[in-house]
PDB file of N, CA and C in Angstrom:
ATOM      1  N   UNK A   1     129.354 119.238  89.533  1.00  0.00           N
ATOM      2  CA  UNK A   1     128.711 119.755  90.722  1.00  0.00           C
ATOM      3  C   UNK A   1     127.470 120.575  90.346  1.00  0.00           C
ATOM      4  N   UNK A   2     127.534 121.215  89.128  1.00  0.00           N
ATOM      5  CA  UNK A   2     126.586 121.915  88.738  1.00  0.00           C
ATOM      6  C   UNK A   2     125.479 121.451  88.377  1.00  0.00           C
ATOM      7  N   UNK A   3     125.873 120.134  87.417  1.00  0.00           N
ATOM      8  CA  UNK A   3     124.520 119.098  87.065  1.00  0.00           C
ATOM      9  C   UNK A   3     123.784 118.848  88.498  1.00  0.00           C
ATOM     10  N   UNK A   4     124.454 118.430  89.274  1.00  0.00           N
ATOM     11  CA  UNK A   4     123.950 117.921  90.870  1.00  0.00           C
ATOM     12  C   UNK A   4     122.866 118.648  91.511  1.00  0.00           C
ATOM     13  N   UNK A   5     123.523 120.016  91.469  1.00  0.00           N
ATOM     14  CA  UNK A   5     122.619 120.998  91.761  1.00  0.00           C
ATOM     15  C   UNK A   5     121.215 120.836  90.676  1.00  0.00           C
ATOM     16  N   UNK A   6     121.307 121.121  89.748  1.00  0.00           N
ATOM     17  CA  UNK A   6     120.237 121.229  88.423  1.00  0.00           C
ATOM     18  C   UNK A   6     119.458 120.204  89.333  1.00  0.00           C
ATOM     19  N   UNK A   7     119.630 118.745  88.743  1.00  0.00           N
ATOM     20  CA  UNK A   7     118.789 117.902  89.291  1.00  0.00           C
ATOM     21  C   UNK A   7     118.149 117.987  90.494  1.00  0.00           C
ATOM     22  N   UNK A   8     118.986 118.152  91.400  1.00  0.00           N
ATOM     23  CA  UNK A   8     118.497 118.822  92.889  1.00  0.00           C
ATOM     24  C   UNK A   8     117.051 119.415  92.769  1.00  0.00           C
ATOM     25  N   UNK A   9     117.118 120.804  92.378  1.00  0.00           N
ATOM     26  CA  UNK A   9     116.164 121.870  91.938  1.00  0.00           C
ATOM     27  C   UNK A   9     115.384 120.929  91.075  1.00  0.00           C
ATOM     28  N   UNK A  10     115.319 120.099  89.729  1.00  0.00           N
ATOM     29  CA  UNK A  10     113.979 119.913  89.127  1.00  0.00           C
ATOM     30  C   UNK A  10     113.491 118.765  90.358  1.00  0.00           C
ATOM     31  N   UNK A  11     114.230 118.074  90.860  1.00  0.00           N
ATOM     32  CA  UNK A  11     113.210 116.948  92.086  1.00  0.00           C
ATOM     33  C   UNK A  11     112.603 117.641  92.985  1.00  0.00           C
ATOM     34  N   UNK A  12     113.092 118.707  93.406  1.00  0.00           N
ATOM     35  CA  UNK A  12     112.007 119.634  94.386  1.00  0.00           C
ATOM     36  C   UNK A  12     110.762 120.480  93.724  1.00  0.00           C
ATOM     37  N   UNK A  13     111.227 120.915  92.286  1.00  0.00           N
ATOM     38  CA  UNK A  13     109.932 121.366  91.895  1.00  0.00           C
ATOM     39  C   UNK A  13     108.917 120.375  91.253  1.00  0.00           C
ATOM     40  N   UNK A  14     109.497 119.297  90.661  1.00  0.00           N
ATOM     41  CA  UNK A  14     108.444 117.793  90.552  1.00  0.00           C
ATOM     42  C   UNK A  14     107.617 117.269  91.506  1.00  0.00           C
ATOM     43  N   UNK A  15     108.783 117.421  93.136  1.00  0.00           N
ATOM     44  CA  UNK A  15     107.758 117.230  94.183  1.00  0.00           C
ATOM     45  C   UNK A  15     106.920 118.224  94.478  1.00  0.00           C
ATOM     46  N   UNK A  16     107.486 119.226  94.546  1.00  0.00           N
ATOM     47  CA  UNK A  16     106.437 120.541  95.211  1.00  0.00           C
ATOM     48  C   UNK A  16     104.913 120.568  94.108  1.00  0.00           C
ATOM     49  N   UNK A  17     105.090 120.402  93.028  1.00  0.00           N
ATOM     50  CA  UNK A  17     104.019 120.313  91.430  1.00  0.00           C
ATOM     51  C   UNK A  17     103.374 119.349  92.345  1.00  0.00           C
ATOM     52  N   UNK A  18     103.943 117.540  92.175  1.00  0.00           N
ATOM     53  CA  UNK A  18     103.299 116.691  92.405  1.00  0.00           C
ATOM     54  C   UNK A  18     102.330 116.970  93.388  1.00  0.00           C
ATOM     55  N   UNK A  19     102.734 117.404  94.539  1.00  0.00           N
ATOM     56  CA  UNK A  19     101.839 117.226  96.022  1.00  0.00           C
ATOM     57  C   UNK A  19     100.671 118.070  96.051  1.00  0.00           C
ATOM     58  N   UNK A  20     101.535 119.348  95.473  1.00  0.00           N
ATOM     59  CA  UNK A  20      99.737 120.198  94.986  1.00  0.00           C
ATOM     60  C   UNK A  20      99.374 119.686  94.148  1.00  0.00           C
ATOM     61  N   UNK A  21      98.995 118.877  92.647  1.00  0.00           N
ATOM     62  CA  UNK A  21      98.333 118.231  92.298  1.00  0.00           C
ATOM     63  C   UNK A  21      97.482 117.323  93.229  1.00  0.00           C
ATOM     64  N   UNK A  22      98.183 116.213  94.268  1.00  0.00           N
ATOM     65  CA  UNK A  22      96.967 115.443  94.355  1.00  0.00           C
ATOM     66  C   UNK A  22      96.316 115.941  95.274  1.00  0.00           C
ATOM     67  N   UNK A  23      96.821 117.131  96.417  1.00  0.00           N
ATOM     68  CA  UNK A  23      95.774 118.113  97.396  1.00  0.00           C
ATOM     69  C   UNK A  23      94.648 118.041  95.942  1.00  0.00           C
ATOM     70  N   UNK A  24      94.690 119.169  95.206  1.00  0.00           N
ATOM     71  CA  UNK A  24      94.001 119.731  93.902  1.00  0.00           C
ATOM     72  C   UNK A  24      93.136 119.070  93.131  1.00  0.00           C
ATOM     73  N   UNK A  25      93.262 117.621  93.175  1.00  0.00           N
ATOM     74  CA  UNK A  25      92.722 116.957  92.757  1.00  0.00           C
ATOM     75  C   UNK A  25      92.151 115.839  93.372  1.00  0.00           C
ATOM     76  N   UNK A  26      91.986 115.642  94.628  1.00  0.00           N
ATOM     77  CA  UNK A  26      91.648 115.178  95.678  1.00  0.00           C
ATOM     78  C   UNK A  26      90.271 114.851  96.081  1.00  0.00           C
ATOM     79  N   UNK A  27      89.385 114.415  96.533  1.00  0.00           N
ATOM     80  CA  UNK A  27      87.765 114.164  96.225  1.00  0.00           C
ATOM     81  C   UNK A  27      87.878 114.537  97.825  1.00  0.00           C
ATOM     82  N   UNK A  28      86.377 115.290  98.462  1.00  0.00           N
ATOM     83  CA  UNK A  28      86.350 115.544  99.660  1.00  0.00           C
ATOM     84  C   UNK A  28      85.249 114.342  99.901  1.00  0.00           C
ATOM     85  N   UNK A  29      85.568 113.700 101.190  1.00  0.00           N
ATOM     86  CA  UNK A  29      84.555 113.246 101.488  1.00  0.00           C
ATOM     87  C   UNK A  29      83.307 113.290 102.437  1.00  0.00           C
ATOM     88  N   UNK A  30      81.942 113.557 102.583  1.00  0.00           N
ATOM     89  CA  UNK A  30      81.149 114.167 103.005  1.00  0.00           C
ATOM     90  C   UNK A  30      81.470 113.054 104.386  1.00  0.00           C
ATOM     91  N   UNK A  31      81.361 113.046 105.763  1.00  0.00           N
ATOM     92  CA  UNK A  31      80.941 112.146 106.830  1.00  0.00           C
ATOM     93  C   UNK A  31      79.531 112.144 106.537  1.00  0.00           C
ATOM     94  N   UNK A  32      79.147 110.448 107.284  1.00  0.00           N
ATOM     95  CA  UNK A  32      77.532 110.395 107.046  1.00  0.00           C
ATOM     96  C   UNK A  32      77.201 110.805 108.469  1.00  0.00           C
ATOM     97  N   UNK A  33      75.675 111.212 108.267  1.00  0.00           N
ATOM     98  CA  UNK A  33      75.506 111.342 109.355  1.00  0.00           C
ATOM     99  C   UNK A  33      75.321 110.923 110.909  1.00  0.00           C
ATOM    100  N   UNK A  34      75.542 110.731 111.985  1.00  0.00           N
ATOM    101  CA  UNK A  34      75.641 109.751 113.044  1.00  0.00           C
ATOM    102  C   UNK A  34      74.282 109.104 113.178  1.00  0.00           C
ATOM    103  N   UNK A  35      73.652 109.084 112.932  1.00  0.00           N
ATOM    104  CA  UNK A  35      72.224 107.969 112.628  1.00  0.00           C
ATOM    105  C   UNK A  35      72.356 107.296 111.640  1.00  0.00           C
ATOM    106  N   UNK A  36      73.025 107.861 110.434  1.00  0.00           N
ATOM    107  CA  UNK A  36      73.346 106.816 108.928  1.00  0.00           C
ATOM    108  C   UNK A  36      74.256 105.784 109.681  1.00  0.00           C
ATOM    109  N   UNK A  37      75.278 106.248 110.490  1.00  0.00           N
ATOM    110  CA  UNK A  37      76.753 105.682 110.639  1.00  0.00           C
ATOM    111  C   UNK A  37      75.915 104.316 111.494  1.00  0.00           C
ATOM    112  N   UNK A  38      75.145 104.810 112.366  1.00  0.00           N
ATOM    113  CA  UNK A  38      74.815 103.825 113.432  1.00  0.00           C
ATOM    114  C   UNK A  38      73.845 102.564 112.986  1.00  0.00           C
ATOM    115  N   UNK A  39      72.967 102.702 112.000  1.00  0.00           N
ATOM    116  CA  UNK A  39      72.327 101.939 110.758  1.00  0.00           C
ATOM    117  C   UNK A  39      73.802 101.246 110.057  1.00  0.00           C
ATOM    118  N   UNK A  40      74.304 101.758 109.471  1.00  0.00           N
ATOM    119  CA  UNK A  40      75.218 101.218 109.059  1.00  0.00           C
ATOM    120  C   UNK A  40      76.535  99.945 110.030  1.00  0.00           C
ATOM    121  N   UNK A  41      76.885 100.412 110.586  1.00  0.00           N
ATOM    122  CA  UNK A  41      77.115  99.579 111.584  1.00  0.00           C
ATOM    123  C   UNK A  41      76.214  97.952 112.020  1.00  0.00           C
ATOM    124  N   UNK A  42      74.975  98.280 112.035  1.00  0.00           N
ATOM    125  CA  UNK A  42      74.190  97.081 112.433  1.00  0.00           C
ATOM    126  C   UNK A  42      73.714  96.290 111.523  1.00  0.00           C
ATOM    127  N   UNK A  43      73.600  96.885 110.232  1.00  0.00           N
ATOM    128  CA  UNK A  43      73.607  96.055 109.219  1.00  0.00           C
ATOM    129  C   UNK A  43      74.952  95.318 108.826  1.00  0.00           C
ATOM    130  N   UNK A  44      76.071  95.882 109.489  1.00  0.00           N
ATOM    131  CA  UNK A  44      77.379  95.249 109.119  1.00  0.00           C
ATOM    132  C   UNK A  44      77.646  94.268 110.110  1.00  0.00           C
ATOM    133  N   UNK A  45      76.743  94.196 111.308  1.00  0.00           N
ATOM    134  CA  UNK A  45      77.601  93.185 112.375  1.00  0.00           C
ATOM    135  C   UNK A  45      76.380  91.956 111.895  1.00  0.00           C
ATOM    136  N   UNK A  46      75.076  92.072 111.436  1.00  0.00           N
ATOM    137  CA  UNK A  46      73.994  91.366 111.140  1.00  0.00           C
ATOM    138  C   UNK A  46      74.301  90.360 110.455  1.00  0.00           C
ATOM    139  N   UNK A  47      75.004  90.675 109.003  1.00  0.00           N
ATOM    140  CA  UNK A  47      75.291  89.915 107.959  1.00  0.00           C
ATOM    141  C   UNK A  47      76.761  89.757 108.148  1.00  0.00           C
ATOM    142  N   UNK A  48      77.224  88.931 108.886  1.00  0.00           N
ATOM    143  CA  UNK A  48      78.761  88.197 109.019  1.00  0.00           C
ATOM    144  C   UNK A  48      79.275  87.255 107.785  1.00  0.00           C
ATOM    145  N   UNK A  49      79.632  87.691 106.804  1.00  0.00           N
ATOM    146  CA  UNK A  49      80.035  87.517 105.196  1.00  0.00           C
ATOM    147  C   UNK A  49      81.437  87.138 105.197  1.00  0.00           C
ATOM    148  N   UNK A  50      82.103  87.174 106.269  1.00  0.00           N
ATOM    149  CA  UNK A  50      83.457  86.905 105.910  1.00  0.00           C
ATOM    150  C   UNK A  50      84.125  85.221 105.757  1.00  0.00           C
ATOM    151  N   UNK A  51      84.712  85.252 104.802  1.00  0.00           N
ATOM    152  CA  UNK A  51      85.553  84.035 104.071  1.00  0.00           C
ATOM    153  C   UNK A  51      86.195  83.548 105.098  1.00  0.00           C
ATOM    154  N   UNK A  52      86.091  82.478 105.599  1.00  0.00           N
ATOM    155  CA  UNK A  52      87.615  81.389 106.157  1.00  0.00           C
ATOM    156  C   UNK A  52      88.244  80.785 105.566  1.00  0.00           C
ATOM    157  N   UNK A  53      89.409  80.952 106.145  1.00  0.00           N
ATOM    158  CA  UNK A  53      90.005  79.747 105.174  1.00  0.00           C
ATOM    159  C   UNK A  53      90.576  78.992 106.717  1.00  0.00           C
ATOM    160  N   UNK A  54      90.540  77.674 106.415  1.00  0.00           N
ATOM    161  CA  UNK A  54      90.815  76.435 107.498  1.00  0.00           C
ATOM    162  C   UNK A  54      92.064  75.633 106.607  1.00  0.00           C
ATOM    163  N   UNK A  55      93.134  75.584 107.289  1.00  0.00           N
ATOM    164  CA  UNK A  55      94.591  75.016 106.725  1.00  0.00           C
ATOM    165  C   UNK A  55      94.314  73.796 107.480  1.00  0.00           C
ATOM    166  N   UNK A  56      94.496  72.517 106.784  1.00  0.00           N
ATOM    167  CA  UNK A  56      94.727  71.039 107.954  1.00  0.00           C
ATOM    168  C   UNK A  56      95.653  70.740 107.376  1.00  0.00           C
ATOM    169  N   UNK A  57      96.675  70.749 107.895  1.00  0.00           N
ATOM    170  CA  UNK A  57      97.986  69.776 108.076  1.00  0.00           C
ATOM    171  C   UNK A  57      98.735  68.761 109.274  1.00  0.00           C
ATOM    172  N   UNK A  58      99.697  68.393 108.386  1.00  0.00           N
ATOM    173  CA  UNK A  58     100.724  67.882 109.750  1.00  0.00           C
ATOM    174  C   UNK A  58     102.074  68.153 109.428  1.00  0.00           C
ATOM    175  N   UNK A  59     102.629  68.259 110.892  1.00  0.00           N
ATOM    176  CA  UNK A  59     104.291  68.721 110.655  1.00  0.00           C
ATOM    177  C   UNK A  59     105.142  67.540 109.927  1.00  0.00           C
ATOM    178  N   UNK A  60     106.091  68.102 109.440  1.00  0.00           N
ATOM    179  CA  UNK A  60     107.075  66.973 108.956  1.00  0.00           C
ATOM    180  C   UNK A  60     108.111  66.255 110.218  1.00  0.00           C
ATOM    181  N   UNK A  61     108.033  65.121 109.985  1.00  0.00           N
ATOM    182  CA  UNK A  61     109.040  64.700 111.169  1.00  0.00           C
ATOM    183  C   UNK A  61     110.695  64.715 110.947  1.00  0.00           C
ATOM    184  N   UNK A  62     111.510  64.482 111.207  1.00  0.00           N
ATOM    185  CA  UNK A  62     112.733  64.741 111.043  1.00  0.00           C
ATOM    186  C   UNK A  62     113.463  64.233 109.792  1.00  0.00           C
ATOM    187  N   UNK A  63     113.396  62.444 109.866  1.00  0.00           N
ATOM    188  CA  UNK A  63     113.452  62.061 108.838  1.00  0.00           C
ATOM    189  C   UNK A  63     112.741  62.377 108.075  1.00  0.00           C
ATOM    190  N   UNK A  64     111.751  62.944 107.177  1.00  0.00           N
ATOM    191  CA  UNK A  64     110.868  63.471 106.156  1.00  0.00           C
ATOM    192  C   UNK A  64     111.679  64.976 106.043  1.00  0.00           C
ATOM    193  N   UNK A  65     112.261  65.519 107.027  1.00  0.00           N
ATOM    194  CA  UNK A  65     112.770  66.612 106.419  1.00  0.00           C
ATOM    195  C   UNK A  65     113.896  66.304 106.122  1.00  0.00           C
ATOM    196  N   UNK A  66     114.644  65.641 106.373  1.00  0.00           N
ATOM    197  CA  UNK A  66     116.078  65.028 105.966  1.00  0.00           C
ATOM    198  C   UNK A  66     116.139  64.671 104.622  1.00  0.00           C
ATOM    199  N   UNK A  67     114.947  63.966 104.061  1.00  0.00           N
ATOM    200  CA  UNK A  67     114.571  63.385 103.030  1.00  0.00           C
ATOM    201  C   UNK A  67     114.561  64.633 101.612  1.00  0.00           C
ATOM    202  N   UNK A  68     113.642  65.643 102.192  1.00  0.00           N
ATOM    203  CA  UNK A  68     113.413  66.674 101.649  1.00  0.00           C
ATOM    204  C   UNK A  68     115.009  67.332 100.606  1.00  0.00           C
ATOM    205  N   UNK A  69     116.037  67.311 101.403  1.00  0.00           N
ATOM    206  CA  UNK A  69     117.193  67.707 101.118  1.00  0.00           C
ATOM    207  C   UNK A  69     117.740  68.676 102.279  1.00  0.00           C
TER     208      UNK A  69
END
Protein backbone atom coordinates (compact mmCIF):
# COMPACT_ATOMS: atom_id res chain seq x y z
CA UNK A 1 0.00 0.00 0.00
CA UNK A 2 2.87 2.10 0.70
CA UNK A 3 4.66 1.56 -2.70
CA UNK A 4 1.10 2.69 -4.20
CA UNK A 5 1.17 5.69 -2.45
CA UNK A 6 5.09 6.46 -3.42
CA UNK A 7 4.22 6.06 -7.03
CA UNK A 8 1.10 8.05 -6.63
CA UNK A 9 3.20 11.15 -5.37
CA UNK A 10 6.23 10.76 -8.06
CA UNK A 11 3.25 10.78 -11.10
CA UNK A 12 1.90 13.96 -9.69
CA UNK A 13 5.16 15.61 -9.29
CA UNK A 14 6.33 14.34 -13.00
CA UNK A 15 3.07 15.83 -14.05
CA UNK A 16 3.05 19.00 -12.11
CA UNK A 17 7.32 19.39 -13.45
CA UNK A 18 6.08 18.31 -16.90
CA UNK A 19 3.25 20.99 -17.48
CA UNK A 20 5.35 23.84 -16.15
CA UNK A 21 8.00 22.90 -18.41
CA UNK A 22 6.08 23.15 -21.60
CA UNK A 23 4.04 26.58 -20.23
CA UNK A 24 8.12 27.58 -19.70
CA UNK A 25 9.17 26.65 -22.64
CA UNK A 26 6.51 27.53 -24.88
CA UNK A 27 7.08 30.14 -27.93
CA UNK A 28 4.54 33.17 -27.77
CA UNK A 29 3.04 33.93 -30.78
CA UNK A 30 2.86 37.56 -32.01
CA UNK A 31 -0.96 37.97 -34.01
CA UNK A 32 -0.35 39.70 -37.38
CA UNK A 33 -1.71 42.57 -37.87
CA UNK A 34 -5.45 42.89 -39.31
CA UNK A 35 -4.24 44.39 -42.68
CA UNK A 36 -1.32 41.61 -42.79
CA UNK A 37 -4.19 38.99 -41.91
CA UNK A 38 -6.47 40.44 -44.68
CA UNK A 39 -3.47 40.38 -47.49
CA UNK A 40 -2.91 37.19 -46.37
CA UNK A 41 -6.13 35.74 -46.79
CA UNK A 42 -6.38 36.91 -50.55
CA UNK A 43 -3.35 35.67 -51.54
CA UNK A 44 -4.59 32.32 -50.08
CA UNK A 45 -8.02 32.17 -51.84
CA UNK A 46 -6.00 33.50 -55.30
CA UNK A 47 -3.66 30.61 -55.60
CA UNK A 48 -6.03 27.40 -55.12
CA UNK A 49 -2.97 24.72 -54.76
CA UNK A 50 -4.83 22.02 -53.38
CA UNK A 51 -4.22 18.22 -54.47
CA UNK A 52 -7.24 15.95 -55.61
CA UNK A 53 -7.34 12.89 -55.57
CA UNK A 54 -10.29 11.29 -57.97
CA UNK A 55 -10.99 7.36 -56.98
CA UNK A 56 -12.80 5.53 -60.25
CA UNK A 57 -14.15 2.40 -59.47
CA UNK A 58 -16.89 -0.13 -59.59
CA UNK A 59 -18.74 -2.07 -56.94
CA UNK A 60 -18.32 -5.74 -56.73
CA UNK A 61 -21.37 -7.70 -57.62
CA UNK A 62 -22.42 -10.54 -55.51
CA UNK A 63 -21.01 -13.32 -57.19
CA UNK A 64 -17.46 -11.52 -57.33
CA UNK A 65 -17.82 -11.18 -53.68
CA UNK A 66 -18.70 -14.72 -53.11
CA UNK A 67 -15.73 -15.49 -55.15
CA UNK A 68 -13.56 -13.31 -53.01
CA UNK A 69 -14.11 -15.82 -50.00
Amino acid sequence: MKVRKNIEGLFLVAAAVGIFGSYASAETIVAPAPMMAATTKAVAVAAPAIPTVIVVGHRLTAAERANLG
